[in-house]
C-alpha atoms as a PDB file:
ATOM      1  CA  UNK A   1      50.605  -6.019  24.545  1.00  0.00           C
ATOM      2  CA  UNK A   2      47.524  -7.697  25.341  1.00  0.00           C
ATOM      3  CA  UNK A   3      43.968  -6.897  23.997  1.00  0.00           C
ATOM      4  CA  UNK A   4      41.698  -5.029  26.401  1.00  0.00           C
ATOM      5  CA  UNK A   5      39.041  -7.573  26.574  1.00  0.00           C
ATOM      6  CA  UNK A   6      36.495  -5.829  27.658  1.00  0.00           C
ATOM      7  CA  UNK A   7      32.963  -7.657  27.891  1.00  0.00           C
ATOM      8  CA  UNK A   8      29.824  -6.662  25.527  1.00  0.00           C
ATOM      9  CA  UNK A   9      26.829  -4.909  27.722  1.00  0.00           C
ATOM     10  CA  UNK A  10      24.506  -6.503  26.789  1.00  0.00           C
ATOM     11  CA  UNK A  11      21.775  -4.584  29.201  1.00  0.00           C
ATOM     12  CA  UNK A  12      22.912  -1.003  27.562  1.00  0.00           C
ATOM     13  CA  UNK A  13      22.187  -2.349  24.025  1.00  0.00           C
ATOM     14  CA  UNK A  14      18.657  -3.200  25.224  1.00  0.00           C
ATOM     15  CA  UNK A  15      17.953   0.020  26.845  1.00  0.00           C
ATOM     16  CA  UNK A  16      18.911   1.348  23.215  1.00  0.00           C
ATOM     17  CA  UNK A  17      16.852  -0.845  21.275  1.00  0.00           C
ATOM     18  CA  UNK A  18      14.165   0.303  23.936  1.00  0.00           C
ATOM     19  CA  UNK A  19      14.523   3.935  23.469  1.00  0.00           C
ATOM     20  CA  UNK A  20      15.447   3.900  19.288  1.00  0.00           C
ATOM     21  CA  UNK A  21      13.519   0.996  17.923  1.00  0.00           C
ATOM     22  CA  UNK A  22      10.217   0.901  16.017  1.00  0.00           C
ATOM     23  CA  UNK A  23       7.610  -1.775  15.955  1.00  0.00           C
ATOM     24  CA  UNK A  24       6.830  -3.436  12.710  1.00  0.00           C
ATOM     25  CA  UNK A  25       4.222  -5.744  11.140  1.00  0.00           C
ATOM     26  CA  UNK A  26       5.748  -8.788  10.352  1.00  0.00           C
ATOM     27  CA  UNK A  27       4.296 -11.657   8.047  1.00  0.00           C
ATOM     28  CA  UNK A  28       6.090 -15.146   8.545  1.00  0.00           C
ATOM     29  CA  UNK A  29       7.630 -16.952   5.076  1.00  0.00           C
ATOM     30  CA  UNK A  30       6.461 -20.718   4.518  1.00  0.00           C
ATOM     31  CA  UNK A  31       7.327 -22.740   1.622  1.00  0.00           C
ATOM     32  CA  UNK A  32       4.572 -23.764  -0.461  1.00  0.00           C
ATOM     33  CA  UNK A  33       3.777 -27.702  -1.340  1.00  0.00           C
ATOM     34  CA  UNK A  34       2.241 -26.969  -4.681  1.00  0.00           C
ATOM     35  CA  UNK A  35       5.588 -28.703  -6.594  1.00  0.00           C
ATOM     36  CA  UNK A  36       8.545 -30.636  -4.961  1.00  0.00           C
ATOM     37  CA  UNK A  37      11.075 -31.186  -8.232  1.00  0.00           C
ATOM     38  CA  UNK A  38      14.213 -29.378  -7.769  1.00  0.00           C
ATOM     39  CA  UNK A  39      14.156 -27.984 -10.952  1.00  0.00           C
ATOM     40  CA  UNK A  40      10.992 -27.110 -10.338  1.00  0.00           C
ATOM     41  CA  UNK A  41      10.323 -25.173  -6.741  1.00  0.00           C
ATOM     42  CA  UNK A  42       6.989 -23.687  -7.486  1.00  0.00           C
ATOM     43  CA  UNK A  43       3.460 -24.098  -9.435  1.00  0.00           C
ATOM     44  CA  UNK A  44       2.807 -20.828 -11.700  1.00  0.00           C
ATOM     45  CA  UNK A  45      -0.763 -21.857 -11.557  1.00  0.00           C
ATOM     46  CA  UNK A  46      -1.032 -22.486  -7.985  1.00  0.00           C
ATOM     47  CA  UNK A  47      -3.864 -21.089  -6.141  1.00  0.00           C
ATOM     48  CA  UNK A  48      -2.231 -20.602  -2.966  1.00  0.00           C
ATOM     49  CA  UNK A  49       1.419 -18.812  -4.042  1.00  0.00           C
ATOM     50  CA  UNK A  50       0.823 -17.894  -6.934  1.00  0.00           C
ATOM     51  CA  UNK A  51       3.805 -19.603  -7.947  1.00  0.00           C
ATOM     52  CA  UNK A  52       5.791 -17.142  -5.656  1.00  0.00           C
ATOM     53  CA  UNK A  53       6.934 -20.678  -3.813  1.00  0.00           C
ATOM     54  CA  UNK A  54       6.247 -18.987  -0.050  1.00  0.00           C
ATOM     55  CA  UNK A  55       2.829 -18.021   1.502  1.00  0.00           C
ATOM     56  CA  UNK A  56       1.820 -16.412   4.186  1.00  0.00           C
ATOM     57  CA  UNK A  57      -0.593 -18.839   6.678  1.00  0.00           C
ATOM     58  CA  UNK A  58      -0.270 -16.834  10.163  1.00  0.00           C
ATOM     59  CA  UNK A  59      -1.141 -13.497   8.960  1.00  0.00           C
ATOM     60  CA  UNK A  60       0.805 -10.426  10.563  1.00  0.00           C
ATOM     61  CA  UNK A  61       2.731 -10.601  14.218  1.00  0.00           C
ATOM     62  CA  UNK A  62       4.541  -8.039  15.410  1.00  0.00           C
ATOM     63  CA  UNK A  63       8.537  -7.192  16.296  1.00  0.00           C
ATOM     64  CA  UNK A  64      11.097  -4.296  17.280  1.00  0.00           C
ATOM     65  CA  UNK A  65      13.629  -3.495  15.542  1.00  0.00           C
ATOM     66  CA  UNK A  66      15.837  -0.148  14.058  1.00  0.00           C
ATOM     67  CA  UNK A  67      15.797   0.559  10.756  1.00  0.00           C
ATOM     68  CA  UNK A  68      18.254   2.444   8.646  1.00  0.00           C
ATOM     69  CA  UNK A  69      18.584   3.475   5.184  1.00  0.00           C
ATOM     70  CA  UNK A  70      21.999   1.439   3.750  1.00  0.00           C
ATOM     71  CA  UNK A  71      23.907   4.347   2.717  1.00  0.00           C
ATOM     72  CA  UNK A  72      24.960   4.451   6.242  1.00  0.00           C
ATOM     73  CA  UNK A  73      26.652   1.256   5.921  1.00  0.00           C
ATOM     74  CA  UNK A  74      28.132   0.931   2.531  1.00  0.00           C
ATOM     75  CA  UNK A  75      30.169  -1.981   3.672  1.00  0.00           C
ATOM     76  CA  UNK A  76      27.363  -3.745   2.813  1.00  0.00           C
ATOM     77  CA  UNK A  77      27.236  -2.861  -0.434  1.00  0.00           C
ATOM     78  CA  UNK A  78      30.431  -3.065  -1.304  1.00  0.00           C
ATOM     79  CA  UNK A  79      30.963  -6.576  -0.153  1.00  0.00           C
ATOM     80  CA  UNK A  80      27.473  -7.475  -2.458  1.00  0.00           C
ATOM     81  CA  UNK A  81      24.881  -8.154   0.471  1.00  0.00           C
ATOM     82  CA  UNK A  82      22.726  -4.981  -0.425  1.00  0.00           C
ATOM     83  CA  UNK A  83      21.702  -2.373  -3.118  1.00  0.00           C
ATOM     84  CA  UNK A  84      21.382   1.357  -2.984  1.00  0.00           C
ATOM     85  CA  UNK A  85      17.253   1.946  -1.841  1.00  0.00           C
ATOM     86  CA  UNK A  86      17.570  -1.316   0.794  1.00  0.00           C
ATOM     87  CA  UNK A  87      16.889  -1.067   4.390  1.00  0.00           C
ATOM     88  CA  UNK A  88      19.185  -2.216   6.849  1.00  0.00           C
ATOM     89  CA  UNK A  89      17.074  -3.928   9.920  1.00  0.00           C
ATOM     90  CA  UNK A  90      18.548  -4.400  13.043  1.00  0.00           C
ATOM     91  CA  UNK A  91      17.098  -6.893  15.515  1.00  0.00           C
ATOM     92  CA  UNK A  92      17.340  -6.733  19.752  1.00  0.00           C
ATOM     93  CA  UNK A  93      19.377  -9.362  20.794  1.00  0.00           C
ATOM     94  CA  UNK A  94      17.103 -12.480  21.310  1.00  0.00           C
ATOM     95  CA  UNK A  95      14.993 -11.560  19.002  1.00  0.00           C
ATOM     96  CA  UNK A  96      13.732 -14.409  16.613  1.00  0.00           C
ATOM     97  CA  UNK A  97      15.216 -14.013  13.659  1.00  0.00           C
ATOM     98  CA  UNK A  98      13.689 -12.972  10.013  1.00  0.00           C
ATOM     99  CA  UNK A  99      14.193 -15.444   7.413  1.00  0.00           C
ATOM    100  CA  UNK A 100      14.672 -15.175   3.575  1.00  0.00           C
ATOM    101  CA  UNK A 101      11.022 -13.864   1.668  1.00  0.00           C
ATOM    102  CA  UNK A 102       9.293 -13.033   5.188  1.00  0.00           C
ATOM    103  CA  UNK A 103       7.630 -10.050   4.451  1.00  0.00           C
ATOM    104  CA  UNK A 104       8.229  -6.634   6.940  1.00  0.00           C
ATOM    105  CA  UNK A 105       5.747  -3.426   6.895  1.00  0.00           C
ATOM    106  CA  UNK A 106       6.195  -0.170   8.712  1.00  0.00           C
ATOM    107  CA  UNK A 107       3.461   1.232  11.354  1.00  0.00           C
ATOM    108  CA  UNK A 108       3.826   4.541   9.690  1.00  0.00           C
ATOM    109  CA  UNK A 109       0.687   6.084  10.271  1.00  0.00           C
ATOM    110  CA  UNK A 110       1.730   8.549   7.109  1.00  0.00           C
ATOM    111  CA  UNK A 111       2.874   6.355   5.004  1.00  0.00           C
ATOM    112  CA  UNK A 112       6.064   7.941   2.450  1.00  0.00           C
ATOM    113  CA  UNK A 113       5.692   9.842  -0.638  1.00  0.00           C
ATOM    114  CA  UNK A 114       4.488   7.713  -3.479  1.00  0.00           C
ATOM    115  CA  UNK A 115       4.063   9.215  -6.944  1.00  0.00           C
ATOM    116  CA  UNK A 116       1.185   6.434  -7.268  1.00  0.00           C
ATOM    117  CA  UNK A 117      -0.192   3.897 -10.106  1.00  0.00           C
ATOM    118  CA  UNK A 118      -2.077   3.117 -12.394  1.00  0.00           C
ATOM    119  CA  UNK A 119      -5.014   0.728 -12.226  1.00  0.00           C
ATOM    120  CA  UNK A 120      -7.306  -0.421 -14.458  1.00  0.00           C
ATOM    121  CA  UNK A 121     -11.077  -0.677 -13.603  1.00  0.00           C
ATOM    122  CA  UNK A 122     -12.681  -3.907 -12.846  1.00  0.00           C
ATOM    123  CA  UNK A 123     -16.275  -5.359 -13.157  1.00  0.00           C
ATOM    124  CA  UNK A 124     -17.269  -5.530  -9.437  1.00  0.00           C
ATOM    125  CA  UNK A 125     -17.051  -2.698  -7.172  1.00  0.00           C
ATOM    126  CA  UNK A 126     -13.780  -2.858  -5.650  1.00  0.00           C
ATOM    127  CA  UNK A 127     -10.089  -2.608  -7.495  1.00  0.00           C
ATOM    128  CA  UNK A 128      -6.968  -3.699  -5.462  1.00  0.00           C
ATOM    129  CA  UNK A 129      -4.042  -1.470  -5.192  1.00  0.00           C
ATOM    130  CA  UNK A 130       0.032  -2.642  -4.788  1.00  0.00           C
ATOM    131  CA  UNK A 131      -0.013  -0.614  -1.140  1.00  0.00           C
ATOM    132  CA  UNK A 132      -1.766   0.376   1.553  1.00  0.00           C
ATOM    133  CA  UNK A 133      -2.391   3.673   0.915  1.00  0.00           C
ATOM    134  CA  UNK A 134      -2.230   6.769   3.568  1.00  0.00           C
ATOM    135  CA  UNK A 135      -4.085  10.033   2.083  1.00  0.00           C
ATOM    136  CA  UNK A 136      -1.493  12.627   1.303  1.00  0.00           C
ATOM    137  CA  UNK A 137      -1.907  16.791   1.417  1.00  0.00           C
ATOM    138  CA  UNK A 138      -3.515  17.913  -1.507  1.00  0.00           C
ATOM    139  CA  UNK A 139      -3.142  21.248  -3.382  1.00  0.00           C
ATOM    140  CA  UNK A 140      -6.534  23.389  -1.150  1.00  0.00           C
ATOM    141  CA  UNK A 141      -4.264  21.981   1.880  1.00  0.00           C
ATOM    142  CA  UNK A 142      -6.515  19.183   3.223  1.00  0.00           C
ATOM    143  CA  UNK A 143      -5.884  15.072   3.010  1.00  0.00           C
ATOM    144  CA  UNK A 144      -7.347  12.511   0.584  1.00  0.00           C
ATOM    145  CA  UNK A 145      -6.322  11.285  -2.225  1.00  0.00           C
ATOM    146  CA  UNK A 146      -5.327  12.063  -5.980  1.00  0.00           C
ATOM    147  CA  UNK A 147      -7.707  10.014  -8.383  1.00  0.00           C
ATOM    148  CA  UNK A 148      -7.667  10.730 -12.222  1.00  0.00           C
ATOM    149  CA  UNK A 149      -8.587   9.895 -15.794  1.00  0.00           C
ATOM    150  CA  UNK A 150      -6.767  11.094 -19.220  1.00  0.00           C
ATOM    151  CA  UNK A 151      -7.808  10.437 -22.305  1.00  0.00           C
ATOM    152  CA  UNK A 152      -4.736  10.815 -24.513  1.00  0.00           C
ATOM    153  CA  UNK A 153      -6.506  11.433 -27.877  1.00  0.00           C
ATOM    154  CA  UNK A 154      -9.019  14.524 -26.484  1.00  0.00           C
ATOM    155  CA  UNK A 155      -6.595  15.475 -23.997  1.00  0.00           C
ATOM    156  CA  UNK A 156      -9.674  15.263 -21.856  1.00  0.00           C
ATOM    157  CA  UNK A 157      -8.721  14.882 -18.004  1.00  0.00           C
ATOM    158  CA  UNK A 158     -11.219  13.971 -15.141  1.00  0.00           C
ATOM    159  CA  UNK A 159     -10.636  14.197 -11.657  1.00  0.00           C
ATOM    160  CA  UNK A 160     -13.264  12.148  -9.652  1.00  0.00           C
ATOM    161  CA  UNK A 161     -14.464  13.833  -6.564  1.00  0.00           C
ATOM    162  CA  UNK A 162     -14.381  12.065  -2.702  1.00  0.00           C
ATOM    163  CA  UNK A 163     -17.754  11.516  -3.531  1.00  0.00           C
ATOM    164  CA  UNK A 164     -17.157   8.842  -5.602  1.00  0.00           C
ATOM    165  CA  UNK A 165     -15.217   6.420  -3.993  1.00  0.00           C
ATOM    166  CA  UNK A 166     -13.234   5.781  -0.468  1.00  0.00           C
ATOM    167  CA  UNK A 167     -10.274   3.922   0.315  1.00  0.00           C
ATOM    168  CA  UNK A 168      -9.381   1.925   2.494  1.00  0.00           C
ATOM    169  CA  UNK A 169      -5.772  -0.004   2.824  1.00  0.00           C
ATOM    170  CA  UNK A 170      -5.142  -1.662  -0.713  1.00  0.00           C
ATOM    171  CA  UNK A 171      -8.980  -1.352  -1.674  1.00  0.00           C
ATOM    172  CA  UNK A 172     -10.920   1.561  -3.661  1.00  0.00           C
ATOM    173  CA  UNK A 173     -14.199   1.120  -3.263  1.00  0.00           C
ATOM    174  CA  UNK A 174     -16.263   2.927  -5.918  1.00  0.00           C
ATOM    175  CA  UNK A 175     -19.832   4.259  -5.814  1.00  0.00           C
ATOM    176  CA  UNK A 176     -21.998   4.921  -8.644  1.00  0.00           C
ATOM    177  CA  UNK A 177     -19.746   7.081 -10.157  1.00  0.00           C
ATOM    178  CA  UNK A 178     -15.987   6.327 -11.248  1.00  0.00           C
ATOM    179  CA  UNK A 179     -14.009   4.684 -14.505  1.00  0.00           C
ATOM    180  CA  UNK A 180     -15.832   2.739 -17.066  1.00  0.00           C
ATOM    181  CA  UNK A 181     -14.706  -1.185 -16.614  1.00  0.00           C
ATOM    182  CA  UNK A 182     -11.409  -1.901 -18.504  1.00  0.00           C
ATOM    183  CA  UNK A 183     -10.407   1.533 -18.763  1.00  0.00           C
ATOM    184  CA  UNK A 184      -7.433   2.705 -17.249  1.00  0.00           C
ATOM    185  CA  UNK A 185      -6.907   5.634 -14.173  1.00  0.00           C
ATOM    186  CA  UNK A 186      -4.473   6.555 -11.977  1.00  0.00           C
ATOM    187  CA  UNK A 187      -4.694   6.969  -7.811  1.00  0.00           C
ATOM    188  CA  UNK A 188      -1.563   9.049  -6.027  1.00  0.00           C
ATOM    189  CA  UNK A 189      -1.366   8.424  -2.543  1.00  0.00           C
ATOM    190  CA  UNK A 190       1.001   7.925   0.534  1.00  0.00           C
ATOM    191  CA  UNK A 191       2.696   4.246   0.752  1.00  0.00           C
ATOM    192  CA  UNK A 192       3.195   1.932   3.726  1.00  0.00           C
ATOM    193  CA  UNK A 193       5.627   0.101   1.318  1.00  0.00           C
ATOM    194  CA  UNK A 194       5.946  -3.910   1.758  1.00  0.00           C
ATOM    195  CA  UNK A 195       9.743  -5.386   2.681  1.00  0.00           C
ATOM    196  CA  UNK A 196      11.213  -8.337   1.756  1.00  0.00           C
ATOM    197  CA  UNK A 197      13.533 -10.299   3.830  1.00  0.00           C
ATOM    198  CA  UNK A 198      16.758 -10.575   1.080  1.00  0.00           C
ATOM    199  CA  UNK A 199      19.707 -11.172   3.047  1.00  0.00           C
ATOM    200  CA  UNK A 200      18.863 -13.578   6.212  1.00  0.00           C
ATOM    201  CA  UNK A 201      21.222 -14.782   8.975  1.00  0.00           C
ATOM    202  CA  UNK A 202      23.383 -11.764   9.488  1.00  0.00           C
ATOM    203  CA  UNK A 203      24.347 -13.137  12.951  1.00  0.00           C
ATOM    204  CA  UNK A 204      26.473 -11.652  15.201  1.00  0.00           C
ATOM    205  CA  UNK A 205      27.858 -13.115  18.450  1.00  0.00           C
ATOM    206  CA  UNK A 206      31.352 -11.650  20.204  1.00  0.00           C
ATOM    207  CA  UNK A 207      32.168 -14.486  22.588  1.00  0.00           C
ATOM    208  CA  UNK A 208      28.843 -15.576  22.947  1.00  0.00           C
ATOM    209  CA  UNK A 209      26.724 -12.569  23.695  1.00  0.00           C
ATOM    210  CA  UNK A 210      24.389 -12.109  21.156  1.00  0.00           C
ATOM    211  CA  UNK A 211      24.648  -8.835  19.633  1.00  0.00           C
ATOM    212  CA  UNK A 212      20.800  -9.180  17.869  1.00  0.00           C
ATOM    213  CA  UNK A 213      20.610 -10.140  14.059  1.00  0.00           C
ATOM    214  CA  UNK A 214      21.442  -7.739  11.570  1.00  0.00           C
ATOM    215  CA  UNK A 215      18.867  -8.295   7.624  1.00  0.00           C
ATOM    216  CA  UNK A 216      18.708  -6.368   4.566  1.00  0.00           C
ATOM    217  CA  UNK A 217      15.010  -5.775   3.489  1.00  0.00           C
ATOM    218  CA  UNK A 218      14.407  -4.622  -0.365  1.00  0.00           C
ATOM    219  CA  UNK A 219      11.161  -3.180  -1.326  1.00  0.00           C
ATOM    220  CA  UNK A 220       8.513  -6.299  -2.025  1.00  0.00           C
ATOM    221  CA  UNK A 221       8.346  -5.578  -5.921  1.00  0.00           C
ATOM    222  CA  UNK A 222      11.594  -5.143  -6.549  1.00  0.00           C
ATOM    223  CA  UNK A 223      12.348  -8.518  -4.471  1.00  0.00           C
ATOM    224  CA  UNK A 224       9.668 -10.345  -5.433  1.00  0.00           C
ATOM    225  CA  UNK A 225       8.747  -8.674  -9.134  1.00  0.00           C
ATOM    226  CA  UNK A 226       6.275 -11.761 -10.189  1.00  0.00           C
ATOM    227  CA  UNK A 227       4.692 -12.521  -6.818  1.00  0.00           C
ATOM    228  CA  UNK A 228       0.915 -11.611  -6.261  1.00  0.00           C
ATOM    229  CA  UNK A 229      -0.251  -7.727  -6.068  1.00  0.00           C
ATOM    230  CA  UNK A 230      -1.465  -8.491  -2.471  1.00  0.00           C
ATOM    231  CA  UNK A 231       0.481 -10.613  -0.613  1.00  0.00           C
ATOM    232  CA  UNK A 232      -0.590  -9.305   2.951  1.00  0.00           C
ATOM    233  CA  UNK A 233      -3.724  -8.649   4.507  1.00  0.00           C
ATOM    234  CA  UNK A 234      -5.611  -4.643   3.081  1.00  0.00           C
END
């Protein structure tokens, strides 16, 4: 009996990529010169990585593409490409493809729940946090931000006012008031999380119609535990 060999449309999986996919920010992977040995990839000391091995020169460009939590494909994990918490990120056909340590971000306006961090104060007026952070709903109902000092031998707890400081993608900016510097506080807030590109190449053709790359994404810390607290643009 033969196989019903019915040809891929490839028009009708545009129109859905049209009507279902999401733009994201999208920062380009290059390898960085500061050490060529084999056994040696990268320069802990550089100034330009890091000692990551990759930097970003062409700042953030933009692309499509669906994204979709990987328990809905557990093949995935099972066969050892991805983890429970990775994103699955599927690509129009034609689209250029993402390659191993580029580094994806959402256009969330909201950002996701994000139980926040702690920082500790520095000497100049600014600290840097891991995210960009989205203001969240707060207890009286209205949107800012959570920011907070304990001291674990008094028990003492302060909770700094708007007043004090604003915030503004991966910066808190602080006014007169605030933290001592070197002391430690904490800041809860909504997350535009950072991706990392872990499993490249997923390519899939059916008698040479490209179907659009297929690239698992794992959350930039996780991926990339030793790389540089800011790796893209505040």
């Amino acid at each position: 009996m033969p196989w019903n060999n019915s040809a891929f449309d490839s028009l009708l999986t545009q129109d859905f990529f049209a009507d279902h996919a999401e733009v994201l920010q999208w920062a380009q992977a290059v390898r960085c010169g500061c050490s060529n040995t084999p056994d040696n990839p990268s320069n802990s000391a550089c100034g330009v990585c890091g000692g990551l091995g990759y930097f970003y020169p062409h700042g953030l460009q933009y692309t499509h593409a669906i994204l979709t939590a990987v328990t809905q494909t557990m093949d995935l994990v099972a066969m050892g490409l991805a983890e429970m918490g990775d994103l699955v990120c599927d690509q129009p056909p034609g689209a250029t493809s993402l390659s191993q340590w580029d580094l994806v971000l959402t256009t969330w306006t909201t950002g996701v729940p994000f139980i926040g961090e702690t920082l500790v104060r520095g000497s100049g007026a600014t600290d840097t946090l891991t995210y960009r952070a989205n203001p969240l709903t707060l207890g009286d109902g209205t949107q800012g931000y959570v920011v907070v000092q304990t001291d674990p031998v008094t028990a003492a707890v302060t909770i700094y006012p708007a007043t004090d400081y604003t915030v503004s993608g991966k910066t808190i900016t602080w006014g007169s008031g605030g933290p001592t510097a070197g002391s430690s506080y904490t800041i809860r807030y909504n997350a535009t999380y950072e991706w990392a590109v872990l499993k490249p190449g997923l390519v899939r053709i059916e008698r040479g119609t490209d179907f659009g790359p297929r690239t698992i994404l794992r959350k930039r810390e996780i991926a990339l535990p030793n790389a540089p607290g800011a790796l893209l643009p505040g």
